[in-house]
C-alpha atoms as a PDB file:
ATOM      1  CA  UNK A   1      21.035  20.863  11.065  1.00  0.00           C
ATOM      2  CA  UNK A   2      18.920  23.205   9.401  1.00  0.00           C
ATOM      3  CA  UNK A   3      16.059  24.879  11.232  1.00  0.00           C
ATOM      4  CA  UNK A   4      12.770  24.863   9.972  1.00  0.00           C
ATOM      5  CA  UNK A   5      11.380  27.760   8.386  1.00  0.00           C
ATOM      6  CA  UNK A   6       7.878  29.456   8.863  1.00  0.00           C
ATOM      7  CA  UNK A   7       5.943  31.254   6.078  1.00  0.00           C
ATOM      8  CA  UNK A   8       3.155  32.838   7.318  1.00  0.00           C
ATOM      9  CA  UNK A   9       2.907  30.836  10.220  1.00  0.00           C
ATOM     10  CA  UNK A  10       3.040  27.474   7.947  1.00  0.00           C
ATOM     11  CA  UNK A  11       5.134  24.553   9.231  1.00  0.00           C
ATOM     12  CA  UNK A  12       7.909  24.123   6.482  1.00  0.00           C
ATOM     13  CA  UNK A  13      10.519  21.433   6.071  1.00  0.00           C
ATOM     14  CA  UNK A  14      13.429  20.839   3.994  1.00  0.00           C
ATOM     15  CA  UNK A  15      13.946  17.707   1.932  1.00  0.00           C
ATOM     16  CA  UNK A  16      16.371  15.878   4.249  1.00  0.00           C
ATOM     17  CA  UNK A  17      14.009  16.679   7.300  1.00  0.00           C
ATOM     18  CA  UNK A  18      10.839  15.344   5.281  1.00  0.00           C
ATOM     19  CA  UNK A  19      13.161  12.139   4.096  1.00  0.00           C
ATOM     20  CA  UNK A  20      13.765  11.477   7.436  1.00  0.00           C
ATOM     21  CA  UNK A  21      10.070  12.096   9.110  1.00  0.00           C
ATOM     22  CA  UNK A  22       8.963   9.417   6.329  1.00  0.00           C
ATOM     23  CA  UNK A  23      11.947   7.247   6.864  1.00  0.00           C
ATOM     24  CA  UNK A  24      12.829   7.479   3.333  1.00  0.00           C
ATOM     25  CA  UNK A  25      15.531   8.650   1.017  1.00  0.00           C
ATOM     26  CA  UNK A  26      16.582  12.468  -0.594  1.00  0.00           C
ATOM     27  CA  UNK A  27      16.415  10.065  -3.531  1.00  0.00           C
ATOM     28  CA  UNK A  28      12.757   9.370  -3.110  1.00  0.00           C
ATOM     29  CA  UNK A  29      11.526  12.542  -2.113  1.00  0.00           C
ATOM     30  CA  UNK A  30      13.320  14.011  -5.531  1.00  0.00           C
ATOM     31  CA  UNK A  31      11.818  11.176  -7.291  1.00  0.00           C
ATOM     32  CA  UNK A  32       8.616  11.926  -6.614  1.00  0.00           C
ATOM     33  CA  UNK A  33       9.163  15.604  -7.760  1.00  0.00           C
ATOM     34  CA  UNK A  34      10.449  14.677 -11.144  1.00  0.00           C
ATOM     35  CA  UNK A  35       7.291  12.311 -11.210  1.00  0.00           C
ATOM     36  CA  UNK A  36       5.093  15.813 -10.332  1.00  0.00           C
ATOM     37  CA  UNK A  37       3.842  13.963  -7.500  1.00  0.00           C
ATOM     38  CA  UNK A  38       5.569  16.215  -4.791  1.00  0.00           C
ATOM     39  CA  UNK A  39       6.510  19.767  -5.702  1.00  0.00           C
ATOM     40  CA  UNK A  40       8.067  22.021  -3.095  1.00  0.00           C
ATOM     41  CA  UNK A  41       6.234  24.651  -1.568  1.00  0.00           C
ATOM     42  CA  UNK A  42       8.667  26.826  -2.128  1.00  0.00           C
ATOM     43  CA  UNK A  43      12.585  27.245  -3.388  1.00  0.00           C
ATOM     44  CA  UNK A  44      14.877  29.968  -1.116  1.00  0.00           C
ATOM     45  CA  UNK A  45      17.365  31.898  -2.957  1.00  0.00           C
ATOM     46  CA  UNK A  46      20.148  29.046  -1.695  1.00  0.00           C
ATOM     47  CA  UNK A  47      17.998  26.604  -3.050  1.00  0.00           C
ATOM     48  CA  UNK A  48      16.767  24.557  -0.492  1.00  0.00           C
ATOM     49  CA  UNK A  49      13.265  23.328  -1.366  1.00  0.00           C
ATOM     50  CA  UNK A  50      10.970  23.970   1.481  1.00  0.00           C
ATOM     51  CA  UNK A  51       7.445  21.625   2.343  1.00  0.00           C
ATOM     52  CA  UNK A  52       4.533  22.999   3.710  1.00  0.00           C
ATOM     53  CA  UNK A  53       1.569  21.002   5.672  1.00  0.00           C
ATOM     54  CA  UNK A  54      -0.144  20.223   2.703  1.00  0.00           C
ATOM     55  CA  UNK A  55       2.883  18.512   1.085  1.00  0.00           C
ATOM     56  CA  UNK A  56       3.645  16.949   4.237  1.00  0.00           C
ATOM     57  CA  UNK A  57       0.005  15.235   4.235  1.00  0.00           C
ATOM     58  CA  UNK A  58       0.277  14.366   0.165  1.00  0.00           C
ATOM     59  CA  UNK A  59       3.533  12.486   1.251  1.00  0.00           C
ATOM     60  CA  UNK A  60       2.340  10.839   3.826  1.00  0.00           C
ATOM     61  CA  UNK A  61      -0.707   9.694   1.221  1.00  0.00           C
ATOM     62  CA  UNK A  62       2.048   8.775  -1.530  1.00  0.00           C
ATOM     63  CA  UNK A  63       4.060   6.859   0.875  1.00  0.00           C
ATOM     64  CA  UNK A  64       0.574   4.738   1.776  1.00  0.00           C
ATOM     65  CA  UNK A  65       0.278   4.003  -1.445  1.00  0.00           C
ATOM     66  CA  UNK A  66       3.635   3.128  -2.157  1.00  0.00           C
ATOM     67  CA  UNK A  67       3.289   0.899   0.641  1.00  0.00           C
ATOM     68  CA  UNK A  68       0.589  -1.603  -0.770  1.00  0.00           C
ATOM     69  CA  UNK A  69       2.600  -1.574  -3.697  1.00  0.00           C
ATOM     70  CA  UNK A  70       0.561   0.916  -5.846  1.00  0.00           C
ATOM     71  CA  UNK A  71       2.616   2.267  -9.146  1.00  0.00           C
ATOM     72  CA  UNK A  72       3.995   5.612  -8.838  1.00  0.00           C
ATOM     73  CA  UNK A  73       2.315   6.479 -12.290  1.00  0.00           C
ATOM     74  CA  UNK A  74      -1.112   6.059 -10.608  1.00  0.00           C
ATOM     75  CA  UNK A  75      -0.789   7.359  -7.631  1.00  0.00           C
ATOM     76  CA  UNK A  76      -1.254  11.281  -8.949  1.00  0.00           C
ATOM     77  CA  UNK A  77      -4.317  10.212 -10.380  1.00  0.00           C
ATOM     78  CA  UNK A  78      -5.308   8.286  -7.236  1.00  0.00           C
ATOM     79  CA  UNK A  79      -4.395  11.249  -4.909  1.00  0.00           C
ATOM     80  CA  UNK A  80      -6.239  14.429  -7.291  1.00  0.00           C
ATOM     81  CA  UNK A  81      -9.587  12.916  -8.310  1.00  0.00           C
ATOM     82  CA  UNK A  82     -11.232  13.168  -5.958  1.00  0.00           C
ATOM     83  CA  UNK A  83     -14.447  10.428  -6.697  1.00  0.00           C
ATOM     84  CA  UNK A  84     -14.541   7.326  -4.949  1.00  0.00           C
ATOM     85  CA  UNK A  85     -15.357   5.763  -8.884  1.00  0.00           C
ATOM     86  CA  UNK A  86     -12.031   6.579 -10.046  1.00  0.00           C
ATOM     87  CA  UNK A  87     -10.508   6.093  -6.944  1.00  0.00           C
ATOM     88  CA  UNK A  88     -11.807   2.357  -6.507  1.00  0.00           C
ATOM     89  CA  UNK A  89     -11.413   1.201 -10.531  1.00  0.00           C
ATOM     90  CA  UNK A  90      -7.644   2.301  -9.961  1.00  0.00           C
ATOM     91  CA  UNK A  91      -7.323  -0.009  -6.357  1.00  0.00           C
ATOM     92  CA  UNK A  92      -9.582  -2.324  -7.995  1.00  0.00           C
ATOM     93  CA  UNK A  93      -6.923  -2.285 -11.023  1.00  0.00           C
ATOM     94  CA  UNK A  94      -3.828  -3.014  -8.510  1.00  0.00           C
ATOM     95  CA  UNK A  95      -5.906  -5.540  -6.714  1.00  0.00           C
ATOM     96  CA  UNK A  96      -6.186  -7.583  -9.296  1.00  0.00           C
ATOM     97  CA  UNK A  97      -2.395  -7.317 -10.858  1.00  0.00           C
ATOM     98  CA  UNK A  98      -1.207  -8.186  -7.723  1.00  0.00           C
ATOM     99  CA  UNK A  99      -3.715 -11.418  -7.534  1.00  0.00           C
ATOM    100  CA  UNK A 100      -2.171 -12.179 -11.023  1.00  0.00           C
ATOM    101  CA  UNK A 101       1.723 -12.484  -9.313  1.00  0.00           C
ATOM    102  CA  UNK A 102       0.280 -13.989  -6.482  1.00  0.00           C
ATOM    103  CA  UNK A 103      -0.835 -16.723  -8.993  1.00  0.00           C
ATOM    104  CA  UNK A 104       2.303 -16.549 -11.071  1.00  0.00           C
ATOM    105  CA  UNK A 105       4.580 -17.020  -7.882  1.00  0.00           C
ATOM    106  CA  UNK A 106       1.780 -19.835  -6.703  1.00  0.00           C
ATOM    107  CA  UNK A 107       2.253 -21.200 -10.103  1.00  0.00           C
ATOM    108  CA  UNK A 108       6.102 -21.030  -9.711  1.00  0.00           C
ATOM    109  CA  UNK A 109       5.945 -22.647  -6.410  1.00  0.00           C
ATOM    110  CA  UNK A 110       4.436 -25.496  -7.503  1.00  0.00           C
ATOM    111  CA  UNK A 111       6.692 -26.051 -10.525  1.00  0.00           C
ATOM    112  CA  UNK A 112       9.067 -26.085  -7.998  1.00  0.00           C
ATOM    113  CA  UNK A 113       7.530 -28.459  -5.711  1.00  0.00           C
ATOM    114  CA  UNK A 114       6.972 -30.903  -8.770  1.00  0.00           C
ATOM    115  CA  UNK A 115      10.879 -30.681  -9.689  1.00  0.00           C
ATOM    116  CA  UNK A 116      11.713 -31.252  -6.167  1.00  0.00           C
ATOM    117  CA  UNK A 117       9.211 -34.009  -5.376  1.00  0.00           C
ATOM    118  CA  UNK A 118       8.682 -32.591  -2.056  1.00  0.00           C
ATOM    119  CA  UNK A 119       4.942 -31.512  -2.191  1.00  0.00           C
ATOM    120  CA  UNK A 120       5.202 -30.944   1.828  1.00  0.00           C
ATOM    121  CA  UNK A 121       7.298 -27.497   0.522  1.00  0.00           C
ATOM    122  CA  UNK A 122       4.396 -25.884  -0.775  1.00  0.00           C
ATOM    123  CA  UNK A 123       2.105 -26.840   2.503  1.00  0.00           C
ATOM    124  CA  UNK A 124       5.219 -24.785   4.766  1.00  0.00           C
ATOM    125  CA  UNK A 125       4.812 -21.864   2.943  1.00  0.00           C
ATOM    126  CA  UNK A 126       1.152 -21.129   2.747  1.00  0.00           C
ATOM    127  CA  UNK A 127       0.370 -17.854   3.357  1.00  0.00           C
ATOM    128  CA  UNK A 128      -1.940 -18.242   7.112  1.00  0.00           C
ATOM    129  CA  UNK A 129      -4.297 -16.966   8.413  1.00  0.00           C
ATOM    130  CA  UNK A 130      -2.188 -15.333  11.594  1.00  0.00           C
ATOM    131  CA  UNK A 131       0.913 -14.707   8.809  1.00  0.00           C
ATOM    132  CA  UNK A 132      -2.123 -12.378   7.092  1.00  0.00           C
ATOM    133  CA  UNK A 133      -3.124 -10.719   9.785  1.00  0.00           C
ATOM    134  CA  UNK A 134       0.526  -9.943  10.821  1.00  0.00           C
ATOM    135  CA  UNK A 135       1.074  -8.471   7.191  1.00  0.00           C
ATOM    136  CA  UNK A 136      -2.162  -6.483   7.062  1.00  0.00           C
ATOM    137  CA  UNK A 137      -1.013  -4.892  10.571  1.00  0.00           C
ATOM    138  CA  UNK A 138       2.460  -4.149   9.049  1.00  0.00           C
ATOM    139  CA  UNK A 139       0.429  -2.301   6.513  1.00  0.00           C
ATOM    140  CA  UNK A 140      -1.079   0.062   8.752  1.00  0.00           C
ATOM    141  CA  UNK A 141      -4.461  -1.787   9.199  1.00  0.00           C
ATOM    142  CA  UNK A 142      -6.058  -1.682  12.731  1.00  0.00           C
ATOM    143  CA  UNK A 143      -8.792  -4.046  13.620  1.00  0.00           C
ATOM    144  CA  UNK A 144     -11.828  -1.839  11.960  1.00  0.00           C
ATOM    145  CA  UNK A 145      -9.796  -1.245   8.619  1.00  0.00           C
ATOM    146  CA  UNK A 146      -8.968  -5.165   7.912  1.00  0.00           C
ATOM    147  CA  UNK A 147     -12.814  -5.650   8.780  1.00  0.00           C
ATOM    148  CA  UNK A 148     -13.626  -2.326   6.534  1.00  0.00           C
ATOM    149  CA  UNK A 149     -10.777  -4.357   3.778  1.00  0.00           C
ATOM    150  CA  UNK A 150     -13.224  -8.064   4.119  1.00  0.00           C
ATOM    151  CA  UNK A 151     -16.416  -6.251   3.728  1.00  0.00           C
ATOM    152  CA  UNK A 152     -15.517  -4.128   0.761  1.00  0.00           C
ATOM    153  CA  UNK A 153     -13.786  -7.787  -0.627  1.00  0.00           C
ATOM    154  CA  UNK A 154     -16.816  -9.233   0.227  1.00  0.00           C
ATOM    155  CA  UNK A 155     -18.823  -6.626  -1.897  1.00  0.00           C
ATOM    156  CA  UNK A 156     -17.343  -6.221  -4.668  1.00  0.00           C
ATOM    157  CA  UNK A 157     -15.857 -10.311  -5.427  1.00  0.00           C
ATOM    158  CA  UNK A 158     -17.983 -12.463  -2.781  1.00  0.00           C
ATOM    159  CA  UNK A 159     -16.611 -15.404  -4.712  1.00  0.00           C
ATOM    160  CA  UNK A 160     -12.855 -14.261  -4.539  1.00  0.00           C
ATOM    161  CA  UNK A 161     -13.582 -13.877  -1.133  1.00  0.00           C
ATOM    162  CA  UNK A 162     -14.538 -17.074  -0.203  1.00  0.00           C
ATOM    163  CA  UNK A 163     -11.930 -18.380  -2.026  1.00  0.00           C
ATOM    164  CA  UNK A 164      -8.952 -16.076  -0.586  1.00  0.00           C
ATOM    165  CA  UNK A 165     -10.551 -16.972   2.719  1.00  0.00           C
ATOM    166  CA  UNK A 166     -10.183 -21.032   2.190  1.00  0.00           C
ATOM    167  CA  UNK A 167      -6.498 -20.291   0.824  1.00  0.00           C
ATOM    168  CA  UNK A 168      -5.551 -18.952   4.181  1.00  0.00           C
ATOM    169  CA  UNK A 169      -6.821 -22.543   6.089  1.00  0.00           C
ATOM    170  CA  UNK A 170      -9.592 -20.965   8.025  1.00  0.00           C
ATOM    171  CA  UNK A 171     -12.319 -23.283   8.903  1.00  0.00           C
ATOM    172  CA  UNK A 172     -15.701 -22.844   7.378  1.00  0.00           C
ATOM    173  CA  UNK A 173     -17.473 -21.609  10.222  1.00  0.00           C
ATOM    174  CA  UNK A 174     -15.296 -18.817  10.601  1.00  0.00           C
ATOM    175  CA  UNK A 175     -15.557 -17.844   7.367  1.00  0.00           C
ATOM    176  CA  UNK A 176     -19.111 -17.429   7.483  1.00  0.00           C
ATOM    177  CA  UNK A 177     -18.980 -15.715  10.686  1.00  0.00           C
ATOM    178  CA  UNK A 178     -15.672 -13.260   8.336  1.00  0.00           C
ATOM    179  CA  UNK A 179     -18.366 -13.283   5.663  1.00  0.00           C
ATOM    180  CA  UNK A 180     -21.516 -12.085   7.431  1.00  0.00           C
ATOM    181  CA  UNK A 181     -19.870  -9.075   8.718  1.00  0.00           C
END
């Protein structure tokens, strides 16, 4: 194994060791440098590619993204601007393309269902309440962030909300009591 290296008292890490603290591939890593989303701090004369902190903590932001499914190509853009403006239209942006396949697969389901006469198929498959919380955890959301997720859903599409809400079979007074929060 090779060690780490130090420059100037900075943490470094080769590309295997940062595939493995992420749990991803060499593959990936590279990837994301051809993409200029992750450029090595530095390059030894054998040339190994060496990660500092800071490329450790942009990894562990691309890999976030990655994980809700955000595009590669707009990650960059979502990672160096820095206003929230930017920021939110490109979220806001993924948000809604996934809503749109979520509705195309819905959409698909039911064609399904219809073909199959079995309209009792598309009832076993609803997306829960519990089954959304479970996901949302997988995610990386904690208690405060899923309530930080409703009240920003709640801002911005109080509608949607509501409606999102009802899709997951939660009773009306609980979502009012989701809602007023």
């Amino acid at each position: 194994m090779i060690a780490t290296q130090r420059a100037i008292g900075e943490f470094m890490l080769t590309v295997t060791q940062l595939a493995r603290k992420f749990n991803i591939s060499r593959a990936t890593i590279l990837y994301y440098e051809r993409e200029g989303l992750l450029m090595p701090t530095k390059r030894s004369d054998n040339g190994y590619r060496w990660y500092g902190e800071s490329e450790i903590e942009r990894l562990e932001a691309i890999v976030s993204y990655r994980s809700y499914g955000v595009p590669v190509a707009s990650i960059n853009e979502l990672i160096e601007r820095k206003d929230s403006l930017s920021q939110t239209q490109i979220l806001k942006d993924h948000f809604n393309e996934l809503e749109k396949e979520i509705n195309q697969l819905r959409n698909q389901q039911k064609a399904i269902v219809a073909l199959l006469q079995e309209p009792n198929l598309l009832e076993d498959n609803m997306v829960t309440k519990d089954r959304w919380v479970e996901i949302m955890k997988a995610a990386g959301f904690d208690e405060k962030s899923m309530l930080s997720w409703h009240q920003k859903f709640e801002e911005m599409e109080p509608e949607e909300h509501q409606k999102f809400l009802e899709s997951l079979g939660i009773d009306e007074e609980e979502i009012k009591q989701i809602r007023s929060l």
